[in-house]
PDB file of N, CA and C in Angstrom:
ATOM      1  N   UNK A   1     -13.884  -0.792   5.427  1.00  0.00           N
ATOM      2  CA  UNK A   1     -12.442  -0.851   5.467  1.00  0.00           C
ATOM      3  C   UNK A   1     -11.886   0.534   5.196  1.00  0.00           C
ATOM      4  N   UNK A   2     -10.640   1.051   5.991  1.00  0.00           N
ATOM      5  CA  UNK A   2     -10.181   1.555   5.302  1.00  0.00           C
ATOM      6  C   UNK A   2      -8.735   2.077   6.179  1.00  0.00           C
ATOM      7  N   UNK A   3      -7.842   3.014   6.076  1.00  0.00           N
ATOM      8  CA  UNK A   3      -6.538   2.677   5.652  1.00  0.00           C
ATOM      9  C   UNK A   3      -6.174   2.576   7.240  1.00  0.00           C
ATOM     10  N   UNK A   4      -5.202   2.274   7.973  1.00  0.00           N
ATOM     11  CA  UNK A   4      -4.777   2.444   9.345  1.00  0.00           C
ATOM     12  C   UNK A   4      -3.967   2.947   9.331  1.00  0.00           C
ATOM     13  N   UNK A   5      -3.761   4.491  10.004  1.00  0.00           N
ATOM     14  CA  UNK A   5      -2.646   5.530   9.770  1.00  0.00           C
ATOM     15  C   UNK A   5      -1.688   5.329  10.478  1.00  0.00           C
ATOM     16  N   UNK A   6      -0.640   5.898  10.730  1.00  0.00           N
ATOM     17  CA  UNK A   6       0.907   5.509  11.305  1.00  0.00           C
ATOM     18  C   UNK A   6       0.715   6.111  12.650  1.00  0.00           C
ATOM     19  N   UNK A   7      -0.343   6.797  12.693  1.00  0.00           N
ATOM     20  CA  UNK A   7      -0.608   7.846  14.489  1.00  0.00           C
ATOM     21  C   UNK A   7      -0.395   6.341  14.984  1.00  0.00           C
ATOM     22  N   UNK A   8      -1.565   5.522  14.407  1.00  0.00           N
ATOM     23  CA  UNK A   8      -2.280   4.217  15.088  1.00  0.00           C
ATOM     24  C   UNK A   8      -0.739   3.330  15.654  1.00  0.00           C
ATOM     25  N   UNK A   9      -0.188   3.049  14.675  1.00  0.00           N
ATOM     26  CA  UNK A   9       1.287   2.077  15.149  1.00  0.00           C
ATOM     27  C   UNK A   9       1.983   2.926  15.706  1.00  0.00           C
ATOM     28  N   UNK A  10       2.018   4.166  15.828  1.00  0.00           N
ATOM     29  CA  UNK A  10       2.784   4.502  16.407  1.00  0.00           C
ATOM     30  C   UNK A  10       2.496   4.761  18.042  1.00  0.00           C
ATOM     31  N   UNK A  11       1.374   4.918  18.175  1.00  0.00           N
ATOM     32  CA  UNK A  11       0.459   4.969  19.756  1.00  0.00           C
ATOM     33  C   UNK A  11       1.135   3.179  20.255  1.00  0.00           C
ATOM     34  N   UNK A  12       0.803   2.120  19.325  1.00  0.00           N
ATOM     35  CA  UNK A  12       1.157   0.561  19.568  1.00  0.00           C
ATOM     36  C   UNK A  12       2.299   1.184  20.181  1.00  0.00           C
ATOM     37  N   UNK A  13       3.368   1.490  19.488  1.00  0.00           N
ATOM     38  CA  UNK A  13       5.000   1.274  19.584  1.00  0.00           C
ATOM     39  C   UNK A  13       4.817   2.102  20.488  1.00  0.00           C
ATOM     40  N   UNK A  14       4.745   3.046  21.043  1.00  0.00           N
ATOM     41  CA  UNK A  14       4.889   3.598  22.262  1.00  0.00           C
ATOM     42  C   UNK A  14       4.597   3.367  23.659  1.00  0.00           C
ATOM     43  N   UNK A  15       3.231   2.516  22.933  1.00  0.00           N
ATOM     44  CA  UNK A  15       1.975   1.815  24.656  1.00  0.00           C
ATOM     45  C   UNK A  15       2.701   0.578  24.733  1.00  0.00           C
ATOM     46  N   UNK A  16       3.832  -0.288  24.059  1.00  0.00           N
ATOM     47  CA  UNK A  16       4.380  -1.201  24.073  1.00  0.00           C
ATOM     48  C   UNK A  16       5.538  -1.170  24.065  1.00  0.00           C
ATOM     49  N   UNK A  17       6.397  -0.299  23.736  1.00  0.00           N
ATOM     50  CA  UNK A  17       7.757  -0.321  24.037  1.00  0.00           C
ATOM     51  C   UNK A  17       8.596  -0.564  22.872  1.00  0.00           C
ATOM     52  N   UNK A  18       7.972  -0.486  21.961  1.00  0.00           N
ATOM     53  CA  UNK A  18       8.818  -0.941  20.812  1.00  0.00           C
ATOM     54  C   UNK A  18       9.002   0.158  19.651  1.00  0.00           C
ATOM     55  N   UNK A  19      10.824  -0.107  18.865  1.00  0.00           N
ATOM     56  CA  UNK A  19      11.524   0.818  17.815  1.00  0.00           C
ATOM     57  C   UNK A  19      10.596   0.992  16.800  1.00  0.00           C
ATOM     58  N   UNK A  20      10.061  -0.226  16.154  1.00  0.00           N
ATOM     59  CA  UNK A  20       9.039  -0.621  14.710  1.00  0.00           C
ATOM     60  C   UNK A  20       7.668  -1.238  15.036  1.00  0.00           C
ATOM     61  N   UNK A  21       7.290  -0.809  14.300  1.00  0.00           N
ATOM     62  CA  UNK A  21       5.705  -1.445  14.180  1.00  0.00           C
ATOM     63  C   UNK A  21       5.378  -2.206  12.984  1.00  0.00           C
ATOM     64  N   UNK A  22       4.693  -3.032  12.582  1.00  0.00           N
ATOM     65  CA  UNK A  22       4.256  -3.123  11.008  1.00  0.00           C
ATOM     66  C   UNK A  22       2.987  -3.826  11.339  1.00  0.00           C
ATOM     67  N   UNK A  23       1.768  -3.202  10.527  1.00  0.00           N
ATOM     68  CA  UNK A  23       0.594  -4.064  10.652  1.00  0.00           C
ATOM     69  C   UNK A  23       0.257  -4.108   9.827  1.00  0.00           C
ATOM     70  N   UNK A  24      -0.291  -5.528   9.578  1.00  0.00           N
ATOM     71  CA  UNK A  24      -0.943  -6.013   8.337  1.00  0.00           C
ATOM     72  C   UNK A  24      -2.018  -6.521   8.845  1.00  0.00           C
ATOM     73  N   UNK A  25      -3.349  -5.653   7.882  1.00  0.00           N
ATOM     74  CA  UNK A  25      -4.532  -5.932   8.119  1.00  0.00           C
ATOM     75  C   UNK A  25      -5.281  -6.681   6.567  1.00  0.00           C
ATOM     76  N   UNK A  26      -6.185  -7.310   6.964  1.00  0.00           N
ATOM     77  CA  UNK A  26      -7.054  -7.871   5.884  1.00  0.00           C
ATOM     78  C   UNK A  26      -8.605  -8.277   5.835  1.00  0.00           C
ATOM     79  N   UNK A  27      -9.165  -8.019   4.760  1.00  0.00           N
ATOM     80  CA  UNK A  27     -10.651  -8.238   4.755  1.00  0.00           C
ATOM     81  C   UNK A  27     -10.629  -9.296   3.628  1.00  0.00           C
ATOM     82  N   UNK A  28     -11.392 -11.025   4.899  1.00  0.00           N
ATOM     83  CA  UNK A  28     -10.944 -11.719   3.768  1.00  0.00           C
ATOM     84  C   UNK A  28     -12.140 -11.354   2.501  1.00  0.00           C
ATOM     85  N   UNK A  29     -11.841 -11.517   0.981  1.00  0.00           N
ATOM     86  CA  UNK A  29     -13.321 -11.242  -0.016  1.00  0.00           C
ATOM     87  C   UNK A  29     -12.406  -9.700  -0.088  1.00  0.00           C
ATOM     88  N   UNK A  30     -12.290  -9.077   0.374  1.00  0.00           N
ATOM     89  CA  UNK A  30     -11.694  -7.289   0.102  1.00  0.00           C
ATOM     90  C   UNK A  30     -10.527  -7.099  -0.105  1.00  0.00           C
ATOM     91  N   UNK A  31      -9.575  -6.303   0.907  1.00  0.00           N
ATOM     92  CA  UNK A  31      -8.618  -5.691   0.498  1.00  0.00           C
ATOM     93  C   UNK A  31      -7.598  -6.092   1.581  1.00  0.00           C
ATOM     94  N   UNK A  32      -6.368  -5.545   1.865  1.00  0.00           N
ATOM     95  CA  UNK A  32      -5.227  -5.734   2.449  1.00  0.00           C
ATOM     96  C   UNK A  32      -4.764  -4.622   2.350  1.00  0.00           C
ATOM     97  N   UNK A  33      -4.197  -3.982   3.526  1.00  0.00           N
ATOM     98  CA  UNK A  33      -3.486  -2.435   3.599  1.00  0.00           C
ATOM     99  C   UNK A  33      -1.934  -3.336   4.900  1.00  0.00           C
ATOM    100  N   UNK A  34      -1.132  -2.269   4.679  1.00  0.00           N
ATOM    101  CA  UNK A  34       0.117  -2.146   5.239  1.00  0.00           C
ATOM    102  C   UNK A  34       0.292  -1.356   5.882  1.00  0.00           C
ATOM    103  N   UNK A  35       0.482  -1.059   7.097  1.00  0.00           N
ATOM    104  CA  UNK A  35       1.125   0.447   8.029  1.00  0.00           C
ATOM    105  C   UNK A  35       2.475   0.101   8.765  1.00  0.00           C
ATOM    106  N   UNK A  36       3.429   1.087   8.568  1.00  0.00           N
ATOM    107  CA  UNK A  36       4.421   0.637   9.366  1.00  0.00           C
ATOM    108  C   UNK A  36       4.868   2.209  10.048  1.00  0.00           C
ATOM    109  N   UNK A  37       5.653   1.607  11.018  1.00  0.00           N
ATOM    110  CA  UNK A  37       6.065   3.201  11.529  1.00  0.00           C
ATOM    111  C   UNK A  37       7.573   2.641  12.554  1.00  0.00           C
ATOM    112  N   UNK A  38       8.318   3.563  12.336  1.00  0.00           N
ATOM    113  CA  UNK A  38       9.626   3.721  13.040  1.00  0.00           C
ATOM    114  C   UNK A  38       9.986   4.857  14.030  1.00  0.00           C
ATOM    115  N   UNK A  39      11.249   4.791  15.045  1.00  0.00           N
ATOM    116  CA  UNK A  39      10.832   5.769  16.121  1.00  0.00           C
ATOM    117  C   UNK A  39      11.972   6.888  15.646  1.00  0.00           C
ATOM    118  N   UNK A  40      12.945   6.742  14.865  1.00  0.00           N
ATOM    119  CA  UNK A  40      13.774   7.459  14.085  1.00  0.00           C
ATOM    120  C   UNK A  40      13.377   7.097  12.471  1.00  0.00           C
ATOM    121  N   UNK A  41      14.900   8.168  12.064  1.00  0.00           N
ATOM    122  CA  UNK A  41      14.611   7.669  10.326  1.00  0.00           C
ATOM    123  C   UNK A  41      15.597   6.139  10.050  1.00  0.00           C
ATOM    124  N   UNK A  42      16.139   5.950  10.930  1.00  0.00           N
ATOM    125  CA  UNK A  42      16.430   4.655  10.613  1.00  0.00           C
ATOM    126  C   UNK A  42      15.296   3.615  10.879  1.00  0.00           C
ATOM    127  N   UNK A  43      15.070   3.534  11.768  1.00  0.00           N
ATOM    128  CA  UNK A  43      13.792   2.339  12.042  1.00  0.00           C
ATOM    129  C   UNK A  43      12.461   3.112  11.288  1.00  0.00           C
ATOM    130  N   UNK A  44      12.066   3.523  10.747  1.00  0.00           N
ATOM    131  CA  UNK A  44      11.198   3.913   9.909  1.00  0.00           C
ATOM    132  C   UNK A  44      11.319   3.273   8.544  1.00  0.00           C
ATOM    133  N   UNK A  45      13.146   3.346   8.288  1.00  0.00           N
ATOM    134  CA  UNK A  45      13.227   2.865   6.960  1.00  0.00           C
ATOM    135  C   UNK A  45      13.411   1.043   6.866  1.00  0.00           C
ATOM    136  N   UNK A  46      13.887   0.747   8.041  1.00  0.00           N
ATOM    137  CA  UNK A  46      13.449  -1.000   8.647  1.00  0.00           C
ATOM    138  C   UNK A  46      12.238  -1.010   8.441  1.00  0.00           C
ATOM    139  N   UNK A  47      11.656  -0.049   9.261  1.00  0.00           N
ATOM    140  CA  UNK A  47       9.849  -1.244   9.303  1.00  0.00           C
ATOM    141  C   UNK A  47       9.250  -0.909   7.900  1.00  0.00           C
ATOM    142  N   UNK A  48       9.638   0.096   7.141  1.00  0.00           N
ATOM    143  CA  UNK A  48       8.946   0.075   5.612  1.00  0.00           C
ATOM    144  C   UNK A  48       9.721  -1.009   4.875  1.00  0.00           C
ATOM    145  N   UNK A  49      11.612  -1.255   4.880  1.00  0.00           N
ATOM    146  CA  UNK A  49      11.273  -2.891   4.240  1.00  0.00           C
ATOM    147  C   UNK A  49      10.558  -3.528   4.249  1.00  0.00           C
ATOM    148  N   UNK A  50      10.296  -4.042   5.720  1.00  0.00           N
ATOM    149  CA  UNK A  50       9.363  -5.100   6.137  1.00  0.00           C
ATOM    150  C   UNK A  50       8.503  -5.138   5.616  1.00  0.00           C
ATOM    151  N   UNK A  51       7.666  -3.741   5.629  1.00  0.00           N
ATOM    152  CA  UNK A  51       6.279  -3.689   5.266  1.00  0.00           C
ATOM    153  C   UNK A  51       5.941  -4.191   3.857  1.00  0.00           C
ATOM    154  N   UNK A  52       7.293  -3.833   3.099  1.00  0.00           N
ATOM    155  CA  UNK A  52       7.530  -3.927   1.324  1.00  0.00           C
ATOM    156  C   UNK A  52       7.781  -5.663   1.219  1.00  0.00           C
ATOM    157  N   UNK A  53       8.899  -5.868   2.088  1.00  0.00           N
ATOM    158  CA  UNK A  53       8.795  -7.253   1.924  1.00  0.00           C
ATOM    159  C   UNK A  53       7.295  -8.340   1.951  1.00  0.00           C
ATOM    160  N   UNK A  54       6.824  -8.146   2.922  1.00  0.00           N
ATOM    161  CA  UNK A  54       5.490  -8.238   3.442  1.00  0.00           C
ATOM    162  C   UNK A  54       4.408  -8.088   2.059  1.00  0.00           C
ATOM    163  N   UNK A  55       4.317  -7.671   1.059  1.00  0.00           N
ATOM    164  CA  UNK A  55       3.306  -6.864   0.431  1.00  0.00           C
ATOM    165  C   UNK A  55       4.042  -7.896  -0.557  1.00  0.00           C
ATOM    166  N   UNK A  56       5.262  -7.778  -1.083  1.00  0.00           N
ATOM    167  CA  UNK A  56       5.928  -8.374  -2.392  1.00  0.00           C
ATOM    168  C   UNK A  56       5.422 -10.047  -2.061  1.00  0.00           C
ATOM    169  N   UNK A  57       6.187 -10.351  -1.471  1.00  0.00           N
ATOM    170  CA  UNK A  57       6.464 -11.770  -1.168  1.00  0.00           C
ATOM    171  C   UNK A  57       5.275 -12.371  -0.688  1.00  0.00           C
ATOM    172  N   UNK A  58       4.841 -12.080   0.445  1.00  0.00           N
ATOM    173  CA  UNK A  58       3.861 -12.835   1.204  1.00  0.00           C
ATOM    174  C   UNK A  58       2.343 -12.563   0.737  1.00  0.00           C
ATOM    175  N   UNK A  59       2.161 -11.569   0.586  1.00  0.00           N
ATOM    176  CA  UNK A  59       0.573 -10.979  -0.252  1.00  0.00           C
ATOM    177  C   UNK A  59       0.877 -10.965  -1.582  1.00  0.00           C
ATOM    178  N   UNK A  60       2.260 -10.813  -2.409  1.00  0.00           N
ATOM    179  CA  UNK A  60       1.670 -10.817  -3.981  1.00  0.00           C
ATOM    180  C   UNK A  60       1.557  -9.548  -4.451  1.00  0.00           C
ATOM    181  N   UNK A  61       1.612  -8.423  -3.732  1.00  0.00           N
ATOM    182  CA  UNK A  61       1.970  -6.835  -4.648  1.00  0.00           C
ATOM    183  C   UNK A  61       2.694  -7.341  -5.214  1.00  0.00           C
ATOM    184  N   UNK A  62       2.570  -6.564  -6.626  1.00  0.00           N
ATOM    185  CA  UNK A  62       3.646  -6.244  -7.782  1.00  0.00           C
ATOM    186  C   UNK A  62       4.617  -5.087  -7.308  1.00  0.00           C
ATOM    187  N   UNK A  63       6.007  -5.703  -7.485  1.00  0.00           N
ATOM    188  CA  UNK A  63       6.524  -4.333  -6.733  1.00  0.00           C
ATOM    189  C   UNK A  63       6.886  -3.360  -7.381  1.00  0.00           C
ATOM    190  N   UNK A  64       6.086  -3.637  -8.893  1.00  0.00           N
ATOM    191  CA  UNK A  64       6.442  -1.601  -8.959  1.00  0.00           C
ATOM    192  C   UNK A  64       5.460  -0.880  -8.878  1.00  0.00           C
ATOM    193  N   UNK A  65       3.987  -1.160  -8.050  1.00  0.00           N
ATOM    194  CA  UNK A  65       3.652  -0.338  -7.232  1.00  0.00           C
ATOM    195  C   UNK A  65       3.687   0.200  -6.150  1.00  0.00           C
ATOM    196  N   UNK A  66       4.971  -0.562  -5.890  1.00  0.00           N
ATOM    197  CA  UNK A  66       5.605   0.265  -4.094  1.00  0.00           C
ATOM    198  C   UNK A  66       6.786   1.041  -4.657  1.00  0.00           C
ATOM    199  N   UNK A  67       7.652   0.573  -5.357  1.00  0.00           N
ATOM    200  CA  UNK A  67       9.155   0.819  -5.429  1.00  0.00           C
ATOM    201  C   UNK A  67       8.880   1.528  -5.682  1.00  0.00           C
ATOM    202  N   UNK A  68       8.336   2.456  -6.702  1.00  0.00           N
ATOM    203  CA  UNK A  68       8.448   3.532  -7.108  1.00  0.00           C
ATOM    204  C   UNK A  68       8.215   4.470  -6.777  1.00  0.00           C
ATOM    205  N   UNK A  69       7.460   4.653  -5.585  1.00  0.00           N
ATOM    206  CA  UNK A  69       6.543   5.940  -4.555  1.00  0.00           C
ATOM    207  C   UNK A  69       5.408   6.575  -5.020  1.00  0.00           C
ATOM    208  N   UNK A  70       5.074   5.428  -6.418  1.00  0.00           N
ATOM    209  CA  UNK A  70       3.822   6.319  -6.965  1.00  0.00           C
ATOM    210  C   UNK A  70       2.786   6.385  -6.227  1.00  0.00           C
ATOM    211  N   UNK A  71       2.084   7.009  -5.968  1.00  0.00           N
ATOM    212  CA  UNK A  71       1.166   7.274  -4.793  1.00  0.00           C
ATOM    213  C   UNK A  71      -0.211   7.593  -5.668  1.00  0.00           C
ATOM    214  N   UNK A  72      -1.501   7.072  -5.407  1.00  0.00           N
ATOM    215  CA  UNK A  72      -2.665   7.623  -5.600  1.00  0.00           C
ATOM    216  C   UNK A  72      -3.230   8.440  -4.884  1.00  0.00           C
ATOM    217  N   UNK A  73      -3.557   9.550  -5.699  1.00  0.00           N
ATOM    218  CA  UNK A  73      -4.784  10.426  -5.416  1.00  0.00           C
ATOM    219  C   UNK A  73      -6.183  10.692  -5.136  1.00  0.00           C
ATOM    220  N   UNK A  74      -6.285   9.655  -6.342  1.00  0.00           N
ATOM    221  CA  UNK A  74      -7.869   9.584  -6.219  1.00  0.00           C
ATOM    222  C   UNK A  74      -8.886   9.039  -6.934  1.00  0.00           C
ATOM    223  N   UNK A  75      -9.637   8.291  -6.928  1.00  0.00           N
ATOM    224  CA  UNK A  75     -10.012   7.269  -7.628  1.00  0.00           C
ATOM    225  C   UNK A  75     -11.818   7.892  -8.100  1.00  0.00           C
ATOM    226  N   UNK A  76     -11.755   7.760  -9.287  1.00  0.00           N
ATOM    227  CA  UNK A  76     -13.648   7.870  -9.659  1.00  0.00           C
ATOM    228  C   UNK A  76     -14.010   7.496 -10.827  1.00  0.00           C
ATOM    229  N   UNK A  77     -15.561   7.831 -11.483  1.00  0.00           N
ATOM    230  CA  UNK A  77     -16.197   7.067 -12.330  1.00  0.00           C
ATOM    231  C   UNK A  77     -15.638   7.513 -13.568  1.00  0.00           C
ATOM    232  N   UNK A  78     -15.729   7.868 -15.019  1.00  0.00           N
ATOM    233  CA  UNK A  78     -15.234   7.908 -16.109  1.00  0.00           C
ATOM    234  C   UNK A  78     -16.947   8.352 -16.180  1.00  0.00           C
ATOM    235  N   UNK A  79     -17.094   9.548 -17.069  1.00  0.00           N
ATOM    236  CA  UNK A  79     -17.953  10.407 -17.245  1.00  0.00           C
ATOM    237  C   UNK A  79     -19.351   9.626 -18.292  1.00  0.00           C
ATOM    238  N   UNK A  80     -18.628   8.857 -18.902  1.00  0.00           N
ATOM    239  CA  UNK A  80     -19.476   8.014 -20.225  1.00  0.00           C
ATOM    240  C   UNK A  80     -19.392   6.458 -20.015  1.00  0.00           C
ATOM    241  N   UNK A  81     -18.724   6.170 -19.022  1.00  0.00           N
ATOM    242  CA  UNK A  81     -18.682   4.562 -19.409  1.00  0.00           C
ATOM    243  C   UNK A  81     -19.350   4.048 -17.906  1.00  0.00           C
ATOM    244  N   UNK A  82     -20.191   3.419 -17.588  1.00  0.00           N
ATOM    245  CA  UNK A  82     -20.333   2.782 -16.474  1.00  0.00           C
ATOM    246  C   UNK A  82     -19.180   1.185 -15.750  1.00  0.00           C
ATOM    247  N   UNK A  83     -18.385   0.822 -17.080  1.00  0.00           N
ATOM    248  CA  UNK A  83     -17.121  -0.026 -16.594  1.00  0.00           C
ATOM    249  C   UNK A  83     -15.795   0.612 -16.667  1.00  0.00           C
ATOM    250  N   UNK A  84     -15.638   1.994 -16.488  1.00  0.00           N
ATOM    251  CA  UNK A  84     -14.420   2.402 -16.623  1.00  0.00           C
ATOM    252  C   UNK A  84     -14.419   3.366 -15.382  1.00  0.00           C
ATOM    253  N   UNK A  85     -12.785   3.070 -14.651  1.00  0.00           N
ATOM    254  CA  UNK A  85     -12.713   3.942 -13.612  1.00  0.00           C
ATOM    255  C   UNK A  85     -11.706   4.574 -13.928  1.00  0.00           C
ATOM    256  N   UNK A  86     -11.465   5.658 -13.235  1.00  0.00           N
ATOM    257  CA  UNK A  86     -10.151   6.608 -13.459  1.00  0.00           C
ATOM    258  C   UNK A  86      -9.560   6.633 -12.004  1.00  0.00           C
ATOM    259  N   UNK A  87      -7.843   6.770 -12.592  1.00  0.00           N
ATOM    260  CA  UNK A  87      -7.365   6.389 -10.976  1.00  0.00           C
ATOM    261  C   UNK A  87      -6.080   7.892 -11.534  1.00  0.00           C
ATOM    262  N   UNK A  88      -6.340   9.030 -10.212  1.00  0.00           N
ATOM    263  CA  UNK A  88      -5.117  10.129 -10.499  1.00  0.00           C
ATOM    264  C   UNK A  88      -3.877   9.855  -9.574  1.00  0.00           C
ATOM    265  N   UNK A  89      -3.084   9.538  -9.769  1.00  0.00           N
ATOM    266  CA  UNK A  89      -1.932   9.781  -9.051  1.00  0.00           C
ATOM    267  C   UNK A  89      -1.047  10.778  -9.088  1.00  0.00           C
ATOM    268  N   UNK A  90      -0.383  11.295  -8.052  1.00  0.00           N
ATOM    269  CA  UNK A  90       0.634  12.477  -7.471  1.00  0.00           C
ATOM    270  C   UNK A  90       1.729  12.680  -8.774  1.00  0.00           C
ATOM    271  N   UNK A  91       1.723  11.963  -9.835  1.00  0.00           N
ATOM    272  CA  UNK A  91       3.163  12.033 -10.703  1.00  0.00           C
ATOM    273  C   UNK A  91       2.680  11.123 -11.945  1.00  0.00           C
ATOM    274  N   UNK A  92       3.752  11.206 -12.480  1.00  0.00           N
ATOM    275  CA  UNK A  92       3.503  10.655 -13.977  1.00  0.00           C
ATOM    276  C   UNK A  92       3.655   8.877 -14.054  1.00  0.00           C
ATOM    277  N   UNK A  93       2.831   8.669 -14.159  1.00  0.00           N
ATOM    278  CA  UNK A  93       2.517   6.970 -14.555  1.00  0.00           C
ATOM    279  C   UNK A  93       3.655   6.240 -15.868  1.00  0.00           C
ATOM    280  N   UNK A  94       4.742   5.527 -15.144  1.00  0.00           N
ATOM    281  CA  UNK A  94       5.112   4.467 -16.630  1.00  0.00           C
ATOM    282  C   UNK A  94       4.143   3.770 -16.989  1.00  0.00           C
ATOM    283  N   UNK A  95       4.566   3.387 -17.939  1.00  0.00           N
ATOM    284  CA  UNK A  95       3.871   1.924 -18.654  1.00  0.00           C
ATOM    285  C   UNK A  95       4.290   0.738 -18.018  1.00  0.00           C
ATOM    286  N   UNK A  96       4.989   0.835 -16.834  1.00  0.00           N
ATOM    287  CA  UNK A  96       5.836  -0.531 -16.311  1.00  0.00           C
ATOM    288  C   UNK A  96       4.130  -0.536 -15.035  1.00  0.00           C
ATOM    289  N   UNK A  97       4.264   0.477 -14.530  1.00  0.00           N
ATOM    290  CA  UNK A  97       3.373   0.567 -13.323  1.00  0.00           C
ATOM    291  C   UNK A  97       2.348   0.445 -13.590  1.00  0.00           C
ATOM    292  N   UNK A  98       1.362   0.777 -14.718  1.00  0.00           N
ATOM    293  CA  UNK A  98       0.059   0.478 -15.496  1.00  0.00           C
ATOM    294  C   UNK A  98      -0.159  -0.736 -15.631  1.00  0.00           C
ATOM    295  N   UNK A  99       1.552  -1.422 -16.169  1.00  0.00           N
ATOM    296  CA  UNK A  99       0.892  -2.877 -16.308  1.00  0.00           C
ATOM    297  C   UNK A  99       1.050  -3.298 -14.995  1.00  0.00           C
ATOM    298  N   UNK A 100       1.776  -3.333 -14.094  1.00  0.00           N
ATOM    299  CA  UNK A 100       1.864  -4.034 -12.424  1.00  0.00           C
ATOM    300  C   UNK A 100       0.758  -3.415 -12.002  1.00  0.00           C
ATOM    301  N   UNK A 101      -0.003  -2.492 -12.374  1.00  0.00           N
ATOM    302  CA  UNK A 101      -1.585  -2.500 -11.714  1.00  0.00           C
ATOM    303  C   UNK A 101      -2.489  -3.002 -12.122  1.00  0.00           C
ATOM    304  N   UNK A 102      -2.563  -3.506 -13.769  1.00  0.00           N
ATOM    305  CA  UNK A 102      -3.234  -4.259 -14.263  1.00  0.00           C
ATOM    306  C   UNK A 102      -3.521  -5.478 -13.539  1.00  0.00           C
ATOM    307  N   UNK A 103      -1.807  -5.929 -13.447  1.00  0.00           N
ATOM    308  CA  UNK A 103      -1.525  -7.708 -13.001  1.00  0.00           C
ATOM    309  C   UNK A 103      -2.365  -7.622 -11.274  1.00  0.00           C
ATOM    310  N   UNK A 104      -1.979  -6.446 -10.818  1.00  0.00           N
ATOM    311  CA  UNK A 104      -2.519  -6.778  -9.328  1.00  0.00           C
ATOM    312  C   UNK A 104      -4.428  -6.924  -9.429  1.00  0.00           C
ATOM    313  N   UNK A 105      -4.988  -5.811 -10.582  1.00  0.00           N
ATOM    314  CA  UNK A 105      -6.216  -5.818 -10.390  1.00  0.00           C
ATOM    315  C   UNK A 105      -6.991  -6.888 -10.687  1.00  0.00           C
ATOM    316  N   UNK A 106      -6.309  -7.112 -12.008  1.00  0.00           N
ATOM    317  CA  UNK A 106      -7.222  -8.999 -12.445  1.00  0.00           C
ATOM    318  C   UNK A 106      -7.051  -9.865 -12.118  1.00  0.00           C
ATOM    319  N   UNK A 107      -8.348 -10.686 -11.922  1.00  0.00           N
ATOM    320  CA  UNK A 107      -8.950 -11.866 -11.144  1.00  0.00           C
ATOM    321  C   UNK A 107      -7.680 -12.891 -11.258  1.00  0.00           C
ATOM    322  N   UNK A 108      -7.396 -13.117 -10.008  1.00  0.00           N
ATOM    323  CA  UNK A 108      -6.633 -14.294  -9.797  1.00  0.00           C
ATOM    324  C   UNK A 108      -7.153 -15.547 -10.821  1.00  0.00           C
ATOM    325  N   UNK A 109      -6.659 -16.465 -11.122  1.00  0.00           N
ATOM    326  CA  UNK A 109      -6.827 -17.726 -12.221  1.00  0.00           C
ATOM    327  C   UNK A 109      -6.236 -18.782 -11.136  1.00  0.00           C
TER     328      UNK A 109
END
């Protein structure tokens, strides 16, 4: 798996005729990614609702890991612990977003 870039919807929206794109892909057992793409900055900022709506509502993101634009960097092992990972992101982490990544990471009940 891994991420489907906006070239990709945007080649769709062009080979098809269309303002917005939004694709939602999934690996059932894995993960779920979002791509959206618009042909201005208005329809760009349509198909990223969507995409947000899409992620909140229908999949279950916590949305203050979208709302906020925190973005990850980069993900790896923790030098001493074999159950601890480290995750860097572009900016400074609340405590609101730590816990909405918590809630997204642990096992569904």
């Amino acid at each position: 798996m891994k991420p489907i870039p906006i070239s990709e919807a945007k080649q769709i929206a062009q080979h098809f005729g269309y303002d917005q794109v939004v694709i939602v892909a999934r690996k059932v057992g894995g993960g779920e990614h979002v791509t959206t793409y618009g042909v201005d900055p208005a329809n760009c900022e349509v198909a990223a609702r969507i995409g947000t709506t899409l992620k909140h509502h229908l999949m279950g993101w916590p949305s203050a890991l979208f709302e906020t634009g925190l973005r990850v960097r980069g993900v790896g092992r923790d030098a001493f612990s074999v159950q601890t990972i480290e995750v860097s992101c572009d900016g400074a982490v609340s405590d609101d977003q730590i816990r909405a990544l918590h809630e997204f990471l642990k096992p569904k009940t």
